[in-house]
Protein backbone atom coordinates (compact mmCIF):
# COMPACT_ATOMS: atom_id res chain seq x y z
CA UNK A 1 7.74 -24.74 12.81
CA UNK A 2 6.04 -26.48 15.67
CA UNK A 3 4.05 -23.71 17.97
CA UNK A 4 5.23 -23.91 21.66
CA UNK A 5 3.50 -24.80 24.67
CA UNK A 6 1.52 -21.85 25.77
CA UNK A 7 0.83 -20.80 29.18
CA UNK A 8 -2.42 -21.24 30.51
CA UNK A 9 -4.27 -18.52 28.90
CA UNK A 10 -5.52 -16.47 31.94
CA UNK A 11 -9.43 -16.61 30.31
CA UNK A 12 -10.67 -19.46 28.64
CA UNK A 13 -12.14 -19.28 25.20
CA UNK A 14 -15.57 -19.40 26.19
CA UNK A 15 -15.09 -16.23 28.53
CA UNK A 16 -13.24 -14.51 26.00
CA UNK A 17 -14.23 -11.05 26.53
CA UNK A 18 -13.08 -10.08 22.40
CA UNK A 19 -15.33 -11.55 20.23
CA UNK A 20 -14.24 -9.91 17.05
CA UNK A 21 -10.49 -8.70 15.47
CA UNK A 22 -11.40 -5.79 13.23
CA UNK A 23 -8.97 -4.50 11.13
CA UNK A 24 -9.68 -0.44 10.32
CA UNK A 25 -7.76 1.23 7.34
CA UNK A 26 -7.53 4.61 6.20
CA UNK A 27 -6.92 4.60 3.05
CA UNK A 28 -5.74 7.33 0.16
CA UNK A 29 -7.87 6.32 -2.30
CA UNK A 30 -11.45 4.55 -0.72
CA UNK A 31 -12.58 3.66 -4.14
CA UNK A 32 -9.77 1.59 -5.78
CA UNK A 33 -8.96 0.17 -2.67
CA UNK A 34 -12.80 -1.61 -1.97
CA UNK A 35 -12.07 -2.69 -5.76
CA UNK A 36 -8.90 -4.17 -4.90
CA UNK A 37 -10.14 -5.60 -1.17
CA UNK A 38 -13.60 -6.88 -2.25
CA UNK A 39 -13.99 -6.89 -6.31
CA UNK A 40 -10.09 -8.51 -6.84
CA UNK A 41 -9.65 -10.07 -3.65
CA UNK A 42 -12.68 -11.25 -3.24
CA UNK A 43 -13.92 -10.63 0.48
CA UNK A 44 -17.74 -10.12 0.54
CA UNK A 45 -19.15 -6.67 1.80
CA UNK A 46 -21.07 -7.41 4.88
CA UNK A 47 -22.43 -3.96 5.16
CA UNK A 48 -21.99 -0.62 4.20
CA UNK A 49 -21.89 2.62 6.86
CA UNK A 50 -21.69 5.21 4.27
CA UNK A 51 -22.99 8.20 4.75
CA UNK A 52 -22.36 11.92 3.69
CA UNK A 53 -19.88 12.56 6.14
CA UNK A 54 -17.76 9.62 4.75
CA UNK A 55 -17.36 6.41 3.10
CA UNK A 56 -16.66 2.86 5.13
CA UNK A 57 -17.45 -0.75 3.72
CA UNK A 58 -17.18 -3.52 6.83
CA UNK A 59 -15.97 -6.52 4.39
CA UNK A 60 -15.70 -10.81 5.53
CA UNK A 61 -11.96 -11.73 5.90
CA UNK A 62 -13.16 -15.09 7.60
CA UNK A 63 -11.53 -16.06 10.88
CA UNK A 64 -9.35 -13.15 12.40
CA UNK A 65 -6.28 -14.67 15.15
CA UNK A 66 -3.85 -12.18 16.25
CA UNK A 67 -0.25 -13.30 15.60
CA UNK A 68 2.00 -11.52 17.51
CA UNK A 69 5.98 -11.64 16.92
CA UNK A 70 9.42 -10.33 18.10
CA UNK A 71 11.67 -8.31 16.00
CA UNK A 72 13.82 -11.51 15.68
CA UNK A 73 11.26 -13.87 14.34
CA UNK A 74 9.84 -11.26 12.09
CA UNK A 75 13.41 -10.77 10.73
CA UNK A 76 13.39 -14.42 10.18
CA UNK A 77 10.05 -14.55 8.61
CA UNK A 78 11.17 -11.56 6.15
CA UNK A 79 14.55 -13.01 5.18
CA UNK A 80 12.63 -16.73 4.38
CA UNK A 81 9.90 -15.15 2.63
CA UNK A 82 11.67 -12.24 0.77
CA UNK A 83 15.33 -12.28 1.59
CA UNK A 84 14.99 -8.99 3.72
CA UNK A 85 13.31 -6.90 6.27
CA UNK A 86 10.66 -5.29 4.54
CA UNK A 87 7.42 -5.39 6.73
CA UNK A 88 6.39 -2.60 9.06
CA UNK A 89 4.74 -3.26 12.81
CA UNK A 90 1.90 -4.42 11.32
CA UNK A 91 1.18 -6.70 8.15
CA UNK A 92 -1.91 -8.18 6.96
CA UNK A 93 -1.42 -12.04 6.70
CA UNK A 94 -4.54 -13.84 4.62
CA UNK A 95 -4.73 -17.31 4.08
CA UNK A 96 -6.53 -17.97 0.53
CA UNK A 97 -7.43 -21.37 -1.41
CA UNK A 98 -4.28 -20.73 -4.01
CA UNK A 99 -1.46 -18.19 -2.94
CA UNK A 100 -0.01 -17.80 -6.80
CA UNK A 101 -3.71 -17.02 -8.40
CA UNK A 102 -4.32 -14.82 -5.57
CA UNK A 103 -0.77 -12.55 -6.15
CA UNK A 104 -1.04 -13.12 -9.75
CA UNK A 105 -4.81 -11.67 -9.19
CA UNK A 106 -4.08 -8.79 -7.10
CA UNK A 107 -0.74 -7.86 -8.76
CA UNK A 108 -2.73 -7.44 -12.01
CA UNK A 109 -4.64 -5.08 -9.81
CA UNK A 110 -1.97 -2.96 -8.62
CA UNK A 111 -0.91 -4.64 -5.99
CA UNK A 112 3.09 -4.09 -5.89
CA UNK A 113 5.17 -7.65 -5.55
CA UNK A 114 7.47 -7.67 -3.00
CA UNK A 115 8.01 -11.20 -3.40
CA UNK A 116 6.93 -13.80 -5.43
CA UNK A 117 5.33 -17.14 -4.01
CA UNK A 118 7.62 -19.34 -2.26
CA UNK A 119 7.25 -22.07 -0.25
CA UNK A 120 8.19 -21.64 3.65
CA UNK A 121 9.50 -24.35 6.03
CA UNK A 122 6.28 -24.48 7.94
CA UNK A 123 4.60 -26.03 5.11
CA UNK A 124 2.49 -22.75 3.63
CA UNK A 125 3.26 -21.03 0.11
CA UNK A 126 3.23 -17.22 0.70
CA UNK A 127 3.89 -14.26 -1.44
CA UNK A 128 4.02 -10.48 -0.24
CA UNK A 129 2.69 -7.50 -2.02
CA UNK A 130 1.55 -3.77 -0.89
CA UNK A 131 -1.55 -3.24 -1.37
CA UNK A 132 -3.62 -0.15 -0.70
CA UNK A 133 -2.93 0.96 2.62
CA UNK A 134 -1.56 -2.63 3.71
CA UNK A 135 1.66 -4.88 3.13
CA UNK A 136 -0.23 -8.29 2.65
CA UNK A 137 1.04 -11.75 2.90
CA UNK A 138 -1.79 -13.88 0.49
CA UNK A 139 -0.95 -17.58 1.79
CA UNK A 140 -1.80 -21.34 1.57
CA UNK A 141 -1.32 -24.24 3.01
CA UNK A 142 0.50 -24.87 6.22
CA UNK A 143 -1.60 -24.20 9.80
């Protein structure tokens, strides 16, 4: 799929006034989930703001974009990638070096397959699992 012509963005990149996407997740259970995030996954801990009151890990996802899509195209991306609408309002979308290793990796885990690898028609191989606290798209290839 080719991207469409965007409108002149209203700020240019250089005066972007976001600098970072941060993703925060509650999750049930903090422990197996920096295991399956960090350890499995492989996303290196950039800090650590534990303290008594609570537990939080800030880990390296690499370049964050915000991808934003209407309920038609995310039907469409659902039905290519797993032959129906499973994905809530927001899923987690991370582009890694081999897409099969990484669900094979994380399924061993505990990740939950949703759908195996599969090769979409913009040129990326994706497979969907639930993770914890996140339905997760692993993906290579493609732009």
């Amino acid at each position: 799929m080719e991207p469409h012509a965007a409108a002149e963005p209203a700020v240019s990149p250089s005066q972007a006034p976001v600098t970072e996407l941060r993703l925060a997740v509650t999750v049930e259970d903090w422990a197996a989930a920096v295991a399956f995030y960090r350890d499995t996954l492989g996303l290196p801990q950039l800090a650590d703001f534990s303290s008594a009151d609570g537990r939080v890990v800030l880990l390296d996802a690499g370049r964050a974009t915000l991808e934003l899509f209407d309920a038609d195209q995310a039907a469409l991306v659902d039905d290519l990638e797993v032959g129906r609408r499973v994905a809530p309002a927001i899923r987690v979308a991370l582009r890694v070096p081999d897409a099969d290793a990484a669900a094979r990796r994380l399924a061993e885990a505990g990740a939950d397959v949703v759908a195996e690898p599969t090769a979409t028609p913009w040129g990326s191989r994706n497979a969907r699992l639930d993770g914890p606290g996140l339905h997760l798209t692993v993906f290579s290839g493609g732009e």
